[in-house]
PDB file of N, CA and C in Angstrom:
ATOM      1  N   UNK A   1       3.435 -11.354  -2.858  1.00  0.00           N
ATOM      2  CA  UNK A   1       3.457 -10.879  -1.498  1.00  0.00           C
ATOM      3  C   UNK A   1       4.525  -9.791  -1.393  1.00  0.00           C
ATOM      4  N   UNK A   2       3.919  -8.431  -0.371  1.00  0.00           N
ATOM      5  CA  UNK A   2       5.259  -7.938  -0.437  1.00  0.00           C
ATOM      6  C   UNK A   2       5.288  -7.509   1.219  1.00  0.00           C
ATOM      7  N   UNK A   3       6.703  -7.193   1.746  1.00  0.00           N
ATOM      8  CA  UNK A   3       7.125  -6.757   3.086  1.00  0.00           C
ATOM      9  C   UNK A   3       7.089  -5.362   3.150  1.00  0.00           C
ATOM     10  N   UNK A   4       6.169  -5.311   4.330  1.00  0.00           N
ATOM     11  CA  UNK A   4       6.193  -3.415   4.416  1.00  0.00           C
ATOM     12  C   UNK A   4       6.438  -3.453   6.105  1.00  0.00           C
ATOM     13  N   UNK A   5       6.312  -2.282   6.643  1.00  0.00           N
ATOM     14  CA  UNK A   5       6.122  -2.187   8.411  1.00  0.00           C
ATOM     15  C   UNK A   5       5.159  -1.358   8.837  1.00  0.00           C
ATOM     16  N   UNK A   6       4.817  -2.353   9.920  1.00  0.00           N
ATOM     17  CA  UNK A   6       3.410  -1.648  10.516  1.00  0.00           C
ATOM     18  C   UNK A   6       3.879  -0.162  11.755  1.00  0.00           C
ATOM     19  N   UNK A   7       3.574   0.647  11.898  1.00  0.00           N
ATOM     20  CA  UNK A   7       3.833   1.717  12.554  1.00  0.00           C
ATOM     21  C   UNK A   7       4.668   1.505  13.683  1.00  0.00           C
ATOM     22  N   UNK A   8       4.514   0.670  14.595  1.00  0.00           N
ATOM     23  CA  UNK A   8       5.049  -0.007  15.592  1.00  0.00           C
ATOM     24  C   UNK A   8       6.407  -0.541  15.062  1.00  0.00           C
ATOM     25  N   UNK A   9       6.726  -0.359  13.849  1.00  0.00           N
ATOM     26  CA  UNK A   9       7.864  -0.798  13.218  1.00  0.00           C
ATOM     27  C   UNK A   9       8.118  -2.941  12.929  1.00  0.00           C
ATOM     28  N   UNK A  10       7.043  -3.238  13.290  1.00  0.00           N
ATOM     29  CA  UNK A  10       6.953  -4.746  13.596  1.00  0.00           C
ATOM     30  C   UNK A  10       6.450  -4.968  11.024  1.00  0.00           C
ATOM     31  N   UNK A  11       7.718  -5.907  10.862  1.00  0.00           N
ATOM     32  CA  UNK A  11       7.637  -6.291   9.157  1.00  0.00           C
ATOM     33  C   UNK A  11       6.400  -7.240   9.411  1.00  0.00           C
ATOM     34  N   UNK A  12       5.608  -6.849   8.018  1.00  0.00           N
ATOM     35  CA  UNK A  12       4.725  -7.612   7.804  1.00  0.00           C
ATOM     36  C   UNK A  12       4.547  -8.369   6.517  1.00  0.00           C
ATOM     37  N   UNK A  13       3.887  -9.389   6.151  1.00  0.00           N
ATOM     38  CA  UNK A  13       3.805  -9.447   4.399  1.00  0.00           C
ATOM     39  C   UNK A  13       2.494  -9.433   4.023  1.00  0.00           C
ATOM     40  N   UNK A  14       2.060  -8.511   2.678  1.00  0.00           N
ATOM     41  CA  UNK A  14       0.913  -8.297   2.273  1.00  0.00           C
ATOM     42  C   UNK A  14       0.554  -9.090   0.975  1.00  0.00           C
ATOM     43  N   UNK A  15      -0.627  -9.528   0.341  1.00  0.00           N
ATOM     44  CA  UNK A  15      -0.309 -10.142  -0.361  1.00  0.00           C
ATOM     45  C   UNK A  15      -0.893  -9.194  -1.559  1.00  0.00           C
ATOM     46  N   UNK A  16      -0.151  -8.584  -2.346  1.00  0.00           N
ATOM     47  CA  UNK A  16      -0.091  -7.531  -3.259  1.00  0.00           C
ATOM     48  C   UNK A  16      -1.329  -7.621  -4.008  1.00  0.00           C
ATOM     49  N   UNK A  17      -2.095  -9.010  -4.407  1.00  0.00           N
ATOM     50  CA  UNK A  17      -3.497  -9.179  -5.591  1.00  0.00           C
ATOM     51  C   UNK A  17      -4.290  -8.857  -4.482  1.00  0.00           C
ATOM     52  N   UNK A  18      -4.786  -8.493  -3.188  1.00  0.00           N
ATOM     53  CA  UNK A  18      -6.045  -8.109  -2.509  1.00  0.00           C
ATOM     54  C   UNK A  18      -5.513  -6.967  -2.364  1.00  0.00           C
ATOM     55  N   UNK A  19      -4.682  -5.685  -2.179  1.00  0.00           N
ATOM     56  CA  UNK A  19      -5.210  -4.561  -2.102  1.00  0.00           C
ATOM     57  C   UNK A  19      -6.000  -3.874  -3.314  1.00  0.00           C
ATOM     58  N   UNK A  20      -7.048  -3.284  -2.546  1.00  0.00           N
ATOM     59  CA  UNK A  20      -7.850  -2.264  -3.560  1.00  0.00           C
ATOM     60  C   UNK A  20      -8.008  -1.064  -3.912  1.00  0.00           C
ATOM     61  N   UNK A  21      -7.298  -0.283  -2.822  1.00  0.00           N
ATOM     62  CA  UNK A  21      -6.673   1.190  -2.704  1.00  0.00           C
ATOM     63  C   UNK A  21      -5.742   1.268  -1.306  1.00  0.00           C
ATOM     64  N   UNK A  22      -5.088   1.945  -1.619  1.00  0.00           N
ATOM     65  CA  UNK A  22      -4.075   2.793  -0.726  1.00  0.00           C
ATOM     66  C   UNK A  22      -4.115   4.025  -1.159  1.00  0.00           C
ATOM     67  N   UNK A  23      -4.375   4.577   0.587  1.00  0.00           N
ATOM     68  CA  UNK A  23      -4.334   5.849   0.931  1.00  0.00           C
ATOM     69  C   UNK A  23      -3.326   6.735   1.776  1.00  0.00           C
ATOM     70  N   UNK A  24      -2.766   7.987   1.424  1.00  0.00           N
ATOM     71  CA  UNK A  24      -1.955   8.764   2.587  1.00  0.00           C
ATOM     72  C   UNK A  24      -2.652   9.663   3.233  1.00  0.00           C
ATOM     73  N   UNK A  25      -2.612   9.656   4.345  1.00  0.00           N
ATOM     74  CA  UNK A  25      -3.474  10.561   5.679  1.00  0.00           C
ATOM     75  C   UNK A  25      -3.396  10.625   6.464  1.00  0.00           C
ATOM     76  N   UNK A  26      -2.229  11.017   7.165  1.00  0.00           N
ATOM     77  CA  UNK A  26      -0.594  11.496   6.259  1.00  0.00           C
ATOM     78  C   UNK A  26       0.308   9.452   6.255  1.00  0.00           C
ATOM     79  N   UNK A  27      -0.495   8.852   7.582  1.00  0.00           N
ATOM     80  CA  UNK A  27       0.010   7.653   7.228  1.00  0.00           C
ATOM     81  C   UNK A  27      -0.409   6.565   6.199  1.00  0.00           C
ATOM     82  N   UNK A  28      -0.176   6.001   5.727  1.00  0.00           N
ATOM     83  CA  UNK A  28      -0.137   5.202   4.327  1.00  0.00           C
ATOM     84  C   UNK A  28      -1.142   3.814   4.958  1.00  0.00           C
ATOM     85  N   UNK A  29      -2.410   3.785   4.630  1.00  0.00           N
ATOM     86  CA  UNK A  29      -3.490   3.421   4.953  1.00  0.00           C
ATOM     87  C   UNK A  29      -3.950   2.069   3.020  1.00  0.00           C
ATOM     88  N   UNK A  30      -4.288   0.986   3.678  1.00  0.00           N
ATOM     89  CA  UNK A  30      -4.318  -0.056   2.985  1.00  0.00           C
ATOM     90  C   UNK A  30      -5.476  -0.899   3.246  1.00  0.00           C
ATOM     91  N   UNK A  31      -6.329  -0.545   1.983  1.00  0.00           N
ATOM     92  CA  UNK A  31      -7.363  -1.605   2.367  1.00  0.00           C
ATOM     93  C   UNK A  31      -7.601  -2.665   1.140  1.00  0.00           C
ATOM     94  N   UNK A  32      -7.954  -3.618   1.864  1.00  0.00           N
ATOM     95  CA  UNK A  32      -7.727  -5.183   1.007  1.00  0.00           C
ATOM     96  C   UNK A  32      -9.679  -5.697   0.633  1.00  0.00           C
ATOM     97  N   UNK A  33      -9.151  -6.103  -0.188  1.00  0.00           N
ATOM     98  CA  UNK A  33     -10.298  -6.978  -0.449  1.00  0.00           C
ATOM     99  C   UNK A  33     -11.025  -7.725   0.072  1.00  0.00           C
ATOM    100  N   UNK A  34     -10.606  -8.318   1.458  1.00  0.00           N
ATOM    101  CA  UNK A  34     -10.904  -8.872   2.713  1.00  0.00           C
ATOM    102  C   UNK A  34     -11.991  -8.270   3.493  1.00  0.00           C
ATOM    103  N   UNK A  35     -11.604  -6.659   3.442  1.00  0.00           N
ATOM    104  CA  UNK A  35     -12.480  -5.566   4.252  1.00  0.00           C
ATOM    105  C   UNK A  35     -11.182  -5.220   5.359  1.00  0.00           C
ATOM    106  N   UNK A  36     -10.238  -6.003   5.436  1.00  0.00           N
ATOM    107  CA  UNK A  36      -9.195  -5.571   6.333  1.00  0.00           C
ATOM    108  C   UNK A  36      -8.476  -4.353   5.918  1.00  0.00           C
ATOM    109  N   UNK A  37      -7.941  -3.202   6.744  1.00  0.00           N
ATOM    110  CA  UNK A  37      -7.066  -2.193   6.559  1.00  0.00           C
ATOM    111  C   UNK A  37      -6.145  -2.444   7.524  1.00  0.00           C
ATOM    112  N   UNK A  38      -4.694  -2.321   7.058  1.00  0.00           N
ATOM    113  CA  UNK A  38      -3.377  -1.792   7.035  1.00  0.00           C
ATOM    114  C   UNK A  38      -2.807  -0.690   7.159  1.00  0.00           C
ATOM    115  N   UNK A  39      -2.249   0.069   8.192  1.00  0.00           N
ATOM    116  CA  UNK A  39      -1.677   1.048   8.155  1.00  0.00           C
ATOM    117  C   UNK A  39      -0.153   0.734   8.641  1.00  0.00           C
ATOM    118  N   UNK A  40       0.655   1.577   7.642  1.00  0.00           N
ATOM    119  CA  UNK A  40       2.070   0.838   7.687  1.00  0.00           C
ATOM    120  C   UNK A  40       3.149   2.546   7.310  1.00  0.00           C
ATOM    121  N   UNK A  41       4.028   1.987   7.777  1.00  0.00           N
ATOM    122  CA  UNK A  41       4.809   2.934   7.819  1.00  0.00           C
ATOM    123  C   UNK A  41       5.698   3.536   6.327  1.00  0.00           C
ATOM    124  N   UNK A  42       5.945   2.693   5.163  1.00  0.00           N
ATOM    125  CA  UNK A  42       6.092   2.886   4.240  1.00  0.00           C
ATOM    126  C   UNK A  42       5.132   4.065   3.481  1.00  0.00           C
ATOM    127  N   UNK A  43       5.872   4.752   2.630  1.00  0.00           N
ATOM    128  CA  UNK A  43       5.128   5.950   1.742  1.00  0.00           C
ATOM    129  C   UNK A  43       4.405   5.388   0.614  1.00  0.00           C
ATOM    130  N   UNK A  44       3.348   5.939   0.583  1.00  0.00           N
ATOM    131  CA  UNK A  44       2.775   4.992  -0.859  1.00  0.00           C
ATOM    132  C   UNK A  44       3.519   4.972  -1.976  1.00  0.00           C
ATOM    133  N   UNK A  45       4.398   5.781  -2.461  1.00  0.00           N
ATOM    134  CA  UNK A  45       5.066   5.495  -3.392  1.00  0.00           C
ATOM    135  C   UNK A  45       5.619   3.994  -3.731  1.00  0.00           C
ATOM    136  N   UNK A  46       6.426   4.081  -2.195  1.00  0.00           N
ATOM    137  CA  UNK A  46       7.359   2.836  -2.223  1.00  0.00           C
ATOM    138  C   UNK A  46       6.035   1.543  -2.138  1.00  0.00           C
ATOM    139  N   UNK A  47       5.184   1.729  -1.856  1.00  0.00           N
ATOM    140  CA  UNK A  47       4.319   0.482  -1.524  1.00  0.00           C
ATOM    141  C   UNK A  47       4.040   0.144  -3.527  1.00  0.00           C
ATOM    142  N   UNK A  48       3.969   1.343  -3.575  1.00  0.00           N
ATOM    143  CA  UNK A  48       3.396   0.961  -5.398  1.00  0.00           C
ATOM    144  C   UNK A  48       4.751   0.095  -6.456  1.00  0.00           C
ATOM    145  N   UNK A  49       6.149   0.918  -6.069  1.00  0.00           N
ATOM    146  CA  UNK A  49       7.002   0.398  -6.288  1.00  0.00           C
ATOM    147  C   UNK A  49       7.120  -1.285  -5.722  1.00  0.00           C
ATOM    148  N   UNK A  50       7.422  -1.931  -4.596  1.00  0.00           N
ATOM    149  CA  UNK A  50       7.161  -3.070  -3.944  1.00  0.00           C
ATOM    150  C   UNK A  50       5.875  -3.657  -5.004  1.00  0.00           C
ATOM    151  N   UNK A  51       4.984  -3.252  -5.307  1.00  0.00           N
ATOM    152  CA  UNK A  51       3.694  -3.981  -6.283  1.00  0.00           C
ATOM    153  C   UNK A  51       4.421  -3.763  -6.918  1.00  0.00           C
ATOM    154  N   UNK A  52       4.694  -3.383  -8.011  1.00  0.00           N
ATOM    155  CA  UNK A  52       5.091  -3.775  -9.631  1.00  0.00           C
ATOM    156  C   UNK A  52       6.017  -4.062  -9.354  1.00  0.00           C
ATOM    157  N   UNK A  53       7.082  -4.127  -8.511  1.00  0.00           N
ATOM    158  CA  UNK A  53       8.474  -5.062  -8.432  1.00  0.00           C
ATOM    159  C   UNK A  53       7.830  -7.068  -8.381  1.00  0.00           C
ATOM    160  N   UNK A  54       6.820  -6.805  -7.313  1.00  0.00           N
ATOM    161  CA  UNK A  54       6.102  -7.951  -7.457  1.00  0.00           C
ATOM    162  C   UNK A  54       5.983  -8.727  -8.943  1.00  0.00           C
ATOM    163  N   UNK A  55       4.949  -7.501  -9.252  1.00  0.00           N
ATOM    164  CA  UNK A  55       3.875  -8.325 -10.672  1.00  0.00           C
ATOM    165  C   UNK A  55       5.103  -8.484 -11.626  1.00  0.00           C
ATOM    166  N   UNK A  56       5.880  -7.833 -11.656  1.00  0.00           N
ATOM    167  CA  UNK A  56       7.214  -8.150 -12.533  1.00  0.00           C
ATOM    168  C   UNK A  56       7.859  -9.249 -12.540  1.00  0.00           C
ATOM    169  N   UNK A  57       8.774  -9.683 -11.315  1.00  0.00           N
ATOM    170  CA  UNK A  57       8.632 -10.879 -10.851  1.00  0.00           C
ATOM    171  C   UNK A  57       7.968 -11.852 -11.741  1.00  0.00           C
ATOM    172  N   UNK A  58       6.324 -11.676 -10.970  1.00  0.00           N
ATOM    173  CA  UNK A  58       5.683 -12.852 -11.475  1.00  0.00           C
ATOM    174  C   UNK A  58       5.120 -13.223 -12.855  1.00  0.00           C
ATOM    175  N   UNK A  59       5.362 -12.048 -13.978  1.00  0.00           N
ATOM    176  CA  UNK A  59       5.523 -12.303 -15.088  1.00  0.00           C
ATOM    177  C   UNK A  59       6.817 -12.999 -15.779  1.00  0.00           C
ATOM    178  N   UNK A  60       7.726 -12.546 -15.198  1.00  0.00           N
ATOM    179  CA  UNK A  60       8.998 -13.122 -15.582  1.00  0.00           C
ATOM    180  C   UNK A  60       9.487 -14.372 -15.738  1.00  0.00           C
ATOM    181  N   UNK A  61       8.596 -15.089 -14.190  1.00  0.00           N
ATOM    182  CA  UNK A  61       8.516 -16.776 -14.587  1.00  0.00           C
ATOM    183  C   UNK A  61       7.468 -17.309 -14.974  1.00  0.00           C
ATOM    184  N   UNK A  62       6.640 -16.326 -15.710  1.00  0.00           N
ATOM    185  CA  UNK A  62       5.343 -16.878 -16.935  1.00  0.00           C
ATOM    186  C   UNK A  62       3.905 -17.317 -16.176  1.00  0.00           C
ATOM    187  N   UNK A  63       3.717 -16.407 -14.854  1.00  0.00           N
ATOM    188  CA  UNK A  63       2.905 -16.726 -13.865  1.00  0.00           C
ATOM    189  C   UNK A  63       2.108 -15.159 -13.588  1.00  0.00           C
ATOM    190  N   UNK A  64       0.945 -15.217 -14.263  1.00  0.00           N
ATOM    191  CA  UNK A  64       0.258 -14.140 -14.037  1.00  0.00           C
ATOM    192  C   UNK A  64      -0.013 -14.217 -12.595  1.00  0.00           C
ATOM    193  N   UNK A  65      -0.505 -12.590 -12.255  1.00  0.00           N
ATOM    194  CA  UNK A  65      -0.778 -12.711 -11.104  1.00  0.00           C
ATOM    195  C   UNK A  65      -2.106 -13.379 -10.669  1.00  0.00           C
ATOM    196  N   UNK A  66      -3.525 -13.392 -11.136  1.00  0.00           N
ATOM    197  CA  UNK A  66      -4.323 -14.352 -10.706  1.00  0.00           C
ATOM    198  C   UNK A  66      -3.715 -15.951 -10.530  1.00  0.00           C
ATOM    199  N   UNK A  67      -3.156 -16.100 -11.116  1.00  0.00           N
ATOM    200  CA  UNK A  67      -2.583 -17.870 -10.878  1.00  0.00           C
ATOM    201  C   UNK A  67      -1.927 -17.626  -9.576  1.00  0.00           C
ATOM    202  N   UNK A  68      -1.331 -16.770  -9.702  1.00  0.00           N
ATOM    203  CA  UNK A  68      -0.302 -16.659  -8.187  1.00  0.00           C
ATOM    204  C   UNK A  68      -1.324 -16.659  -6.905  1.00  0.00           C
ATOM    205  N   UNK A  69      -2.857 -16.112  -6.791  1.00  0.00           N
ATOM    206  CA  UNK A  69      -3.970 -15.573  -5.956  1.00  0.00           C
ATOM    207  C   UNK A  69      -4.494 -17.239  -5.881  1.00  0.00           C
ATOM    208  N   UNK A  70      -4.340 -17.677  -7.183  1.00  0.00           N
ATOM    209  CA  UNK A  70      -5.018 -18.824  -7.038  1.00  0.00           C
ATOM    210  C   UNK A  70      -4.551 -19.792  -6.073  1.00  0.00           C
ATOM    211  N   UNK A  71      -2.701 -20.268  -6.524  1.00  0.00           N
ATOM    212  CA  UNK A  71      -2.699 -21.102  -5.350  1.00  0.00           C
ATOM    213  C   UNK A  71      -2.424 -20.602  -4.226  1.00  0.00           C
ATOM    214  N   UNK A  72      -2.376 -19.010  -3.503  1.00  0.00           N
ATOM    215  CA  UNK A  72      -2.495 -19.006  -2.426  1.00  0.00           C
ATOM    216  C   UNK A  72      -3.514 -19.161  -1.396  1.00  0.00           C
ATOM    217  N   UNK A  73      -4.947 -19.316  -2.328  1.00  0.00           N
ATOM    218  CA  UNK A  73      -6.251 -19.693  -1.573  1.00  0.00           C
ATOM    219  C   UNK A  73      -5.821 -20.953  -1.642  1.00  0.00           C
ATOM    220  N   UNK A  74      -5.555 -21.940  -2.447  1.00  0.00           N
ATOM    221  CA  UNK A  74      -5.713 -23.468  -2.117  1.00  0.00           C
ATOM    222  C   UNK A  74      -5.047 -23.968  -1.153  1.00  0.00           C
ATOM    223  N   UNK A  75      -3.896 -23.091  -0.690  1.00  0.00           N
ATOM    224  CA  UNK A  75      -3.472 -23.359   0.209  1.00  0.00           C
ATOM    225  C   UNK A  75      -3.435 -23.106   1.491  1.00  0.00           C
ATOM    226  N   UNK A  76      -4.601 -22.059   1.717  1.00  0.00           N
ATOM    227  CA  UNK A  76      -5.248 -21.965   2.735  1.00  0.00           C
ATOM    228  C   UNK A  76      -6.643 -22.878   3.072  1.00  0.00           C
ATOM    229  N   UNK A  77      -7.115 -23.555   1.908  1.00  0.00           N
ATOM    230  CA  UNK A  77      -8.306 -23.704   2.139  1.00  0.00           C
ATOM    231  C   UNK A  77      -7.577 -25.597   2.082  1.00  0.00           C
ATOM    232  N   UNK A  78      -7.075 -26.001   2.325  1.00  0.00           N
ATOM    233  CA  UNK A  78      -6.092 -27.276   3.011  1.00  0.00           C
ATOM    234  C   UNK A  78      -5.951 -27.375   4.225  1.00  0.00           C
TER     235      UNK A  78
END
């Protein structure tokens, strides 16, 4: 998951394994795997940075990122 801000300046958390592209035009536009889009105030750069700070992370404690996707559905679907 990572924290970005939505235009309105209000933090949000995204969960980094459903986006499927991000776009700038000129604002930094996010669409998920859901079919949901995000537009947030962060530059895509930094959004890409925030992802691999993520997946880094979650290699580090020996937890690919699908495992990580995994139990966050089970724990919605509880």
């Amino acid at each position: 998951m990572i924290k970005l801000n939505r235009l309105n300046g209000f933090e949000i958390v995204v969960n980094a394994e459903l986006i499927e592209w991000i776009e700038a035009t000129p604002d930094t536009t996010i669409t998920l795997a859901t079919g949901s889009i995000v537009i947030v105030k962060n530059k895509m750069d930094e959004v890409l940075e925030k992802i691999m700070a993520y997946r880094k992370a979650l290699y580090a404690e020996g937890k690919p990122p699908a495992e990580a996707l995994l139990k966050t559905y089970k724990k919605e679907v509880k």
